[in-house]
Protein backbone atom coordinates (compact mmCIF):
# COMPACT_ATOMS: atom_id res chain seq x y z
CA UNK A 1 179.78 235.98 -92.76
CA UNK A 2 179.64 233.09 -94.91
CA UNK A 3 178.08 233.67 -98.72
CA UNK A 4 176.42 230.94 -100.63
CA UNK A 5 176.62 231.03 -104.52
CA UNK A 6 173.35 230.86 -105.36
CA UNK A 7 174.05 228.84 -109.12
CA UNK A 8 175.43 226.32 -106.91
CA UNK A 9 172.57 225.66 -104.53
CA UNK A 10 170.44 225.48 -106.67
CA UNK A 11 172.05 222.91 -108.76
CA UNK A 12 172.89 220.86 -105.74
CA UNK A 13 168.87 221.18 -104.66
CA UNK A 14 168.50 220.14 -108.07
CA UNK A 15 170.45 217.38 -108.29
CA UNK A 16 169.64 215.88 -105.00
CA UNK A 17 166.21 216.23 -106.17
CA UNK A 18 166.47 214.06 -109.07
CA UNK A 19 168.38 211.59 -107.32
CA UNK A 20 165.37 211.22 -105.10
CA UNK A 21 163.12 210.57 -108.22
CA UNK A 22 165.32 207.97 -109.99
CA UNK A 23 165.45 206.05 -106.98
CA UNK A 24 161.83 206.04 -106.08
CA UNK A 25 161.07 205.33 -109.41
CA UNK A 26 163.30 202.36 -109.13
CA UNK A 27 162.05 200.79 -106.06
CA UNK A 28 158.15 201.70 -107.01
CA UNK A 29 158.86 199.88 -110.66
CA UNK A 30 160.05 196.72 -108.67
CA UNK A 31 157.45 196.24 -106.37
CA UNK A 32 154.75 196.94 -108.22
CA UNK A 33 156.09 194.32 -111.26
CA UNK A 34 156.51 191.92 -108.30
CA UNK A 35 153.04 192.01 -107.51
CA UNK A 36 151.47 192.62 -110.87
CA UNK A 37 153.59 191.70 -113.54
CA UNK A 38 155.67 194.07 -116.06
CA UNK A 39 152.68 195.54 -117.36
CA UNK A 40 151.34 197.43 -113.99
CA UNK A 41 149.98 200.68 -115.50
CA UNK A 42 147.86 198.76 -117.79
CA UNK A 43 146.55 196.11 -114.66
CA UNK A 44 143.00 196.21 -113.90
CA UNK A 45 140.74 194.13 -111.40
CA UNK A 46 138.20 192.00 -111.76
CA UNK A 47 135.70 194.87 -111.30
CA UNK A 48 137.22 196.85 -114.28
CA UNK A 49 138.93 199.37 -111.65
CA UNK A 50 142.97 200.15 -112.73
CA UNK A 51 145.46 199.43 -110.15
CA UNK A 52 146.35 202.95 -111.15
CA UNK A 53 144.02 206.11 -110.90
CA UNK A 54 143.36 207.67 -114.67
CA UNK A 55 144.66 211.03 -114.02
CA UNK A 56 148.43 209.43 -113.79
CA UNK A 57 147.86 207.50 -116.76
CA UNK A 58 147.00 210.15 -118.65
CA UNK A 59 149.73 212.48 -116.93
CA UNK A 60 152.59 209.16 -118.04
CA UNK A 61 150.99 208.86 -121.36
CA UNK A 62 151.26 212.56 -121.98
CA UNK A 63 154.99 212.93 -121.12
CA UNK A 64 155.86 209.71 -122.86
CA UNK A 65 154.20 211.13 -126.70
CA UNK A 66 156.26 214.57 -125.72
CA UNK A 67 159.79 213.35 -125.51
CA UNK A 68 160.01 209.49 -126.25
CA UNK A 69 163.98 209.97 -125.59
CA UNK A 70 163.65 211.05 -121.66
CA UNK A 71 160.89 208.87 -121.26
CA UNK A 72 161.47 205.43 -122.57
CA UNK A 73 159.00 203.50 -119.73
CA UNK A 74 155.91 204.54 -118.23
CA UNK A 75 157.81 204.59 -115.07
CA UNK A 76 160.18 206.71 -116.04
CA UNK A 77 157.52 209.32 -116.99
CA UNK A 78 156.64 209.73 -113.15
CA UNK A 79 157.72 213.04 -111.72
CA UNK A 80 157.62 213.91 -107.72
CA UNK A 81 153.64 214.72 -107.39
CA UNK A 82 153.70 211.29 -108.97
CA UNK A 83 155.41 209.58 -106.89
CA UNK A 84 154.18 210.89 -103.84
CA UNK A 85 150.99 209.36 -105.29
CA UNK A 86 152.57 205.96 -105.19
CA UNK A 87 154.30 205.71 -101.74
CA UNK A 88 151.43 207.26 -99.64
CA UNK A 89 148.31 205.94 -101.42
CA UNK A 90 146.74 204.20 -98.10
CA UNK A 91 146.94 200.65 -100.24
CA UNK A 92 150.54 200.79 -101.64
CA UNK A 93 151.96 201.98 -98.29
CA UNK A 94 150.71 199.72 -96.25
CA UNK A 95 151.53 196.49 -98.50
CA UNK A 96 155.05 198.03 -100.03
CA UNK A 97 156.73 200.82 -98.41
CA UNK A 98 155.75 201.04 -94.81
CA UNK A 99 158.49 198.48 -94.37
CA UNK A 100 161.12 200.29 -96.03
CA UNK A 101 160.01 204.06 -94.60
CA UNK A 102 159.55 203.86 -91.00
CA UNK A 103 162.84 202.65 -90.15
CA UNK A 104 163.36 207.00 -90.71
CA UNK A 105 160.30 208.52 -90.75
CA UNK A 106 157.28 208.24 -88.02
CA UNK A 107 154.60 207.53 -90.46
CA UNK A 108 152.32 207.89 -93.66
CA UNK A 109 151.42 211.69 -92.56
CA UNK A 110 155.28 212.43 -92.51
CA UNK A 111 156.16 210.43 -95.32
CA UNK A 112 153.51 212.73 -96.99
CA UNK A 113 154.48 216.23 -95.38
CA UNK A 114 157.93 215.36 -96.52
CA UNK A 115 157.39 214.49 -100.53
CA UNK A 116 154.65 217.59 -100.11
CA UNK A 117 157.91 220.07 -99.03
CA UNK A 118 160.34 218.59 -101.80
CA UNK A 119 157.64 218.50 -104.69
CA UNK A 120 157.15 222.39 -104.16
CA UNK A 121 160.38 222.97 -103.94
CA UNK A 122 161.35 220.89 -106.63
CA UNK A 123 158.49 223.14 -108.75
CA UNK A 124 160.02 226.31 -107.49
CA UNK A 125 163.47 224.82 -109.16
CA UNK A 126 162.10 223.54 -112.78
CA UNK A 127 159.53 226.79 -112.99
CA UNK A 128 162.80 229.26 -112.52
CA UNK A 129 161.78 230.68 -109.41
CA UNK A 130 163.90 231.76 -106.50
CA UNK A 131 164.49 229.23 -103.53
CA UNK A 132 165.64 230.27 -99.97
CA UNK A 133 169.19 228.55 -98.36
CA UNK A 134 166.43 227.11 -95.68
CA UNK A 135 164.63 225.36 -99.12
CA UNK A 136 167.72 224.03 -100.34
CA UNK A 137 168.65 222.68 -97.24
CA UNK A 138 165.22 221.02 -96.70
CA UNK A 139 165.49 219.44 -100.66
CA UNK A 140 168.71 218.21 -99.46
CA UNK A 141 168.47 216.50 -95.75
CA UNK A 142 164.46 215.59 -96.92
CA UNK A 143 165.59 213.69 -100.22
CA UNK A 144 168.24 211.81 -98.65
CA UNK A 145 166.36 210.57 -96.10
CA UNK A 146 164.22 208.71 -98.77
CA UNK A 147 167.63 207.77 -100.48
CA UNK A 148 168.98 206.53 -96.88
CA UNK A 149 165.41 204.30 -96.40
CA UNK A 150 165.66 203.22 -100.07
CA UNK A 151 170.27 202.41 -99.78
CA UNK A 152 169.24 200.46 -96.36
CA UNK A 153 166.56 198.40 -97.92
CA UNK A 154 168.94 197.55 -100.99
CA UNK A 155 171.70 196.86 -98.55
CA UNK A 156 169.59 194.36 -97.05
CA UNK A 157 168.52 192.80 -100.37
CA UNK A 158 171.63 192.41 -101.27
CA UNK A 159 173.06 189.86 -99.54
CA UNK A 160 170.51 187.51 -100.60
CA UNK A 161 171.88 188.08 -104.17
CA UNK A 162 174.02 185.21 -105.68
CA UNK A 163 176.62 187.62 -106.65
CA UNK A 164 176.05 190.71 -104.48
CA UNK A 165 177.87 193.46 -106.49
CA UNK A 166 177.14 196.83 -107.54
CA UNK A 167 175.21 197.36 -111.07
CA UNK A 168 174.97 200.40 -113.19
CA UNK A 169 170.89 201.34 -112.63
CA UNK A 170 170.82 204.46 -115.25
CA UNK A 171 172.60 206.08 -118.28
CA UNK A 172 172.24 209.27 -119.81
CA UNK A 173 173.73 211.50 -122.51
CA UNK A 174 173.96 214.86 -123.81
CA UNK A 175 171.76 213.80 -126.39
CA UNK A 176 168.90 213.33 -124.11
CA UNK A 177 168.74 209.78 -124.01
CA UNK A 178 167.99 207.60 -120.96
CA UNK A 179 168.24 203.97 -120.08
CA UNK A 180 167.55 202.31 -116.87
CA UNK A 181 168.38 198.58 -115.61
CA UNK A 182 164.72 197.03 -115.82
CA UNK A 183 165.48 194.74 -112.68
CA UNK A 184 162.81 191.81 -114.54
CA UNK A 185 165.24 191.14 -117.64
CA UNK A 186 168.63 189.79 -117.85
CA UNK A 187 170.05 192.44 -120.31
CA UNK A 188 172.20 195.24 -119.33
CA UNK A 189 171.95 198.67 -119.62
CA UNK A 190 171.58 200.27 -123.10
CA UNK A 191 170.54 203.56 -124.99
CA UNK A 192 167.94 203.45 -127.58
CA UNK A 193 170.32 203.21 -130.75
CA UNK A 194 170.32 205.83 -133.44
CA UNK A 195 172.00 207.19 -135.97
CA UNK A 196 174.33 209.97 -135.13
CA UNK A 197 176.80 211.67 -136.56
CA UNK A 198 179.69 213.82 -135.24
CA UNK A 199 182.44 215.91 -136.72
CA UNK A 200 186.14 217.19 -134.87
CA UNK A 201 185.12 219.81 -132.84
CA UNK A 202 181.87 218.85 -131.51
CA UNK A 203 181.84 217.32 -128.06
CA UNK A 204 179.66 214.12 -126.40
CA UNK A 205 178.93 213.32 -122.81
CA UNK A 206 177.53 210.15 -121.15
CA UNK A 207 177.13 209.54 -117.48
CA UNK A 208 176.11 206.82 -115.36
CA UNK A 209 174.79 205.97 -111.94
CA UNK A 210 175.20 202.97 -109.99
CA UNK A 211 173.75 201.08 -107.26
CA UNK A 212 173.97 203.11 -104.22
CA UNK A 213 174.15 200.22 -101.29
CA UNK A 214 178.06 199.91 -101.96
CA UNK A 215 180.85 203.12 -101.38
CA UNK A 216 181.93 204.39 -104.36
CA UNK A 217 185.55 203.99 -103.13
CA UNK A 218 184.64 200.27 -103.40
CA UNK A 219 185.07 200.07 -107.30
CA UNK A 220 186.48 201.63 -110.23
CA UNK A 221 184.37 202.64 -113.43
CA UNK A 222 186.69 202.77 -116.79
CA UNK A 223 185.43 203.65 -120.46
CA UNK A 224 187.23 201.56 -123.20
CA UNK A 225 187.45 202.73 -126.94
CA UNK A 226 189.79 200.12 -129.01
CA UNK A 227 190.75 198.47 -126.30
CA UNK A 228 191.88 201.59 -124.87
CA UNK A 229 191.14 203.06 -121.75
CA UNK A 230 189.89 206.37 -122.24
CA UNK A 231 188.21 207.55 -119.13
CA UNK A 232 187.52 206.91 -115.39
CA UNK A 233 184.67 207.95 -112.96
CA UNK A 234 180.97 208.31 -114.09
CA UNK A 235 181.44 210.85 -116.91
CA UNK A 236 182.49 210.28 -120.45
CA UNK A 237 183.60 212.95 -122.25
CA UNK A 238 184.01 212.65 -125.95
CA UNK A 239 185.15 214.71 -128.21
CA UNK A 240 185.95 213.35 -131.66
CA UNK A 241 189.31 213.97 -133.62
CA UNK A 242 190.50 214.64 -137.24
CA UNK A 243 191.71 211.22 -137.50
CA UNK A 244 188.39 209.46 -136.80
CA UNK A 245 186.56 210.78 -140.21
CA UNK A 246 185.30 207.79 -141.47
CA UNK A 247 184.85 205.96 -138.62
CA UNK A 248 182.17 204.28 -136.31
CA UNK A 249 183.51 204.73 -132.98
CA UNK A 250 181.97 202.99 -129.97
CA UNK A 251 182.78 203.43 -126.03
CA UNK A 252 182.31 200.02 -123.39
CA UNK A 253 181.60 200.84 -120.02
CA UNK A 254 183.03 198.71 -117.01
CA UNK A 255 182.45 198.43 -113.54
CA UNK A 256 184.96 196.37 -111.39
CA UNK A 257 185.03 195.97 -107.70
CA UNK A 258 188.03 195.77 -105.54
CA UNK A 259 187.21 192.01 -104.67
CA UNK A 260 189.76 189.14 -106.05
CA UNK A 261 186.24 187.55 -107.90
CA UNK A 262 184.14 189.37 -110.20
CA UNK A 263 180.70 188.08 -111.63
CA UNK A 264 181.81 188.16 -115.15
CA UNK A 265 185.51 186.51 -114.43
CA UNK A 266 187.32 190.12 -115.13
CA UNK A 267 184.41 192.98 -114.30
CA UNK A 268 181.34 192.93 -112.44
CA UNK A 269 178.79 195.13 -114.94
CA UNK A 270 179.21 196.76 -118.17
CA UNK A 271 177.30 198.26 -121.20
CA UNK A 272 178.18 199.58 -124.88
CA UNK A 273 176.99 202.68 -126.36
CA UNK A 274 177.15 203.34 -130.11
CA UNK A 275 178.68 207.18 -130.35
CA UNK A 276 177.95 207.57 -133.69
CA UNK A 277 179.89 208.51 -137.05
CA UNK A 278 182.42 210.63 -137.78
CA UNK A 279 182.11 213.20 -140.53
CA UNK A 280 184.74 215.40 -141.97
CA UNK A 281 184.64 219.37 -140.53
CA UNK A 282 182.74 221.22 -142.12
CA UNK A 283 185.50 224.10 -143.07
CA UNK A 284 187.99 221.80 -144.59
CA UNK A 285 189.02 223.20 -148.07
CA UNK A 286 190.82 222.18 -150.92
């Protein structure tokens, strides 16, 4: 008889979970500033109604005031009722996602049933309850058939791009901080800068996702301190030395297909993040 670690289900339920978030928030934030401009939460029509019902304004405003770090855009402050809210609100799913959904699902009412499974689920996870291997297993196949819908539309998008290469869509650190590619501007990826400081011994983790409509065996990410390479894959681990005190260290993030061309001559996306500065340890003596 096979036996499931239960640690490890749950953090693959969990996982999966917020994988399904980031990338409906993603495609929800792009058709919605399509239609009505960067400032969507705030739109109203000529009657004085909001394009967006009050309760998830106040709900987005809320979350934003409480942590300012994990929440940098109203869209980001959208959590699974949320978004369930979004895709199967009679208006928005008819006009932006009915396209992209029923190639997979039957309908509205399943789209619906579907986010309705996940989002209690996804409660059961956050509230530190206990989830069955048949929950998991639903979180899991159910999410990534949203991710599948969302990858195929992307896919299709794509090749109507001038240069149609992966992108790095979100960053976060062990800090809390969160940035995500704002698909309306030409800038790349950041984190909100601060200052930070770090001393030899402490440790300092970044990690990145990319756009999912290309294999991940189709490029290479590398982190760069100095002109050094320092790291591969979509964690950065950092963990500052004795001969750093002093310093202002800094790590660049590249992405680089496995084409002969690249859309910046050498890589294909990239970002800095400021690390912060180093400080002597705390039990040196004379």
């Amino acid at each position: 008889m096979i036996r499931f670690d239960e640690t490890e289900i749950r953090n693959s339920a969990k996982e999966t979970l917020e994988s399904l978030e980031h990338w409906s928030r993603r495609i929800i934030n792009e058709k919605f500033v399509e239609k009505y401009g960067a400032d969507y939460f705030d739109y109203k029509f000529e009657d004085g109604n909001s394009l967006i019902k009050t309760e998830i304004l106040r709900i987005v405003s809320s979350r934003m005031e409480e942590n300012p770090k994990r929440f940098p855009r109203k869209i980001d402050a959208i959590l699974m009722e949320d978004i369930a809210y979004f895709l199967c609100k009679d208006s928005f799913y008819n006009e932006f996602f009915k396209v992209i959904l029923e190639n997979d699902f039957s309908g509205q009412e399943e789209v619906r049933n579907r986010l309705t499974i996940v989002k209690d689920i996804r409660n059961k996870l956050y509230h530190g309850n206990p989830i069955s291997y048949r929950e998991a297993e639903q979180a899991i196949c159910y999410s990534h058939d949203f991710i599948d819908c969302y990858k195929a539309y992307y896919e299709k998008i794509g090749k109507e791009r001038e240069y149609n290469v992966p992108f790095f869509v979100r960053v976060e650190d062990s800090l809390g901080r969160c940035g995500y590619r704002d698909e309306t501007k030409t800038e790349k990826l950041s984190l909100p800068y601060e200052r930070i400081t770090f001393r030899p011994g402490d440790e300092y983790k970044i990690w990145v996702e990319v756009d999912g409509s290309f294999p991940e065996n189709f490029y290479e990410i590398t982190w760069w301190i100095h002109d050094k390479k320092v790291a591969t894959g979509k964690e950065f681990v950092f963990k500052p030395t004795v001969d750093m005190v002093a310093s202002m260290q800094f790590v660049h993030c590249n992405l680089k297909t496995k084409r002969q061309w690249h859309k910046y001559r050498t890589y294909d996306d990239g970002f800095s993040v400021y690390i912060g500065e180093i400080l002597p340890p705390i039990e040196d003596s004379y």
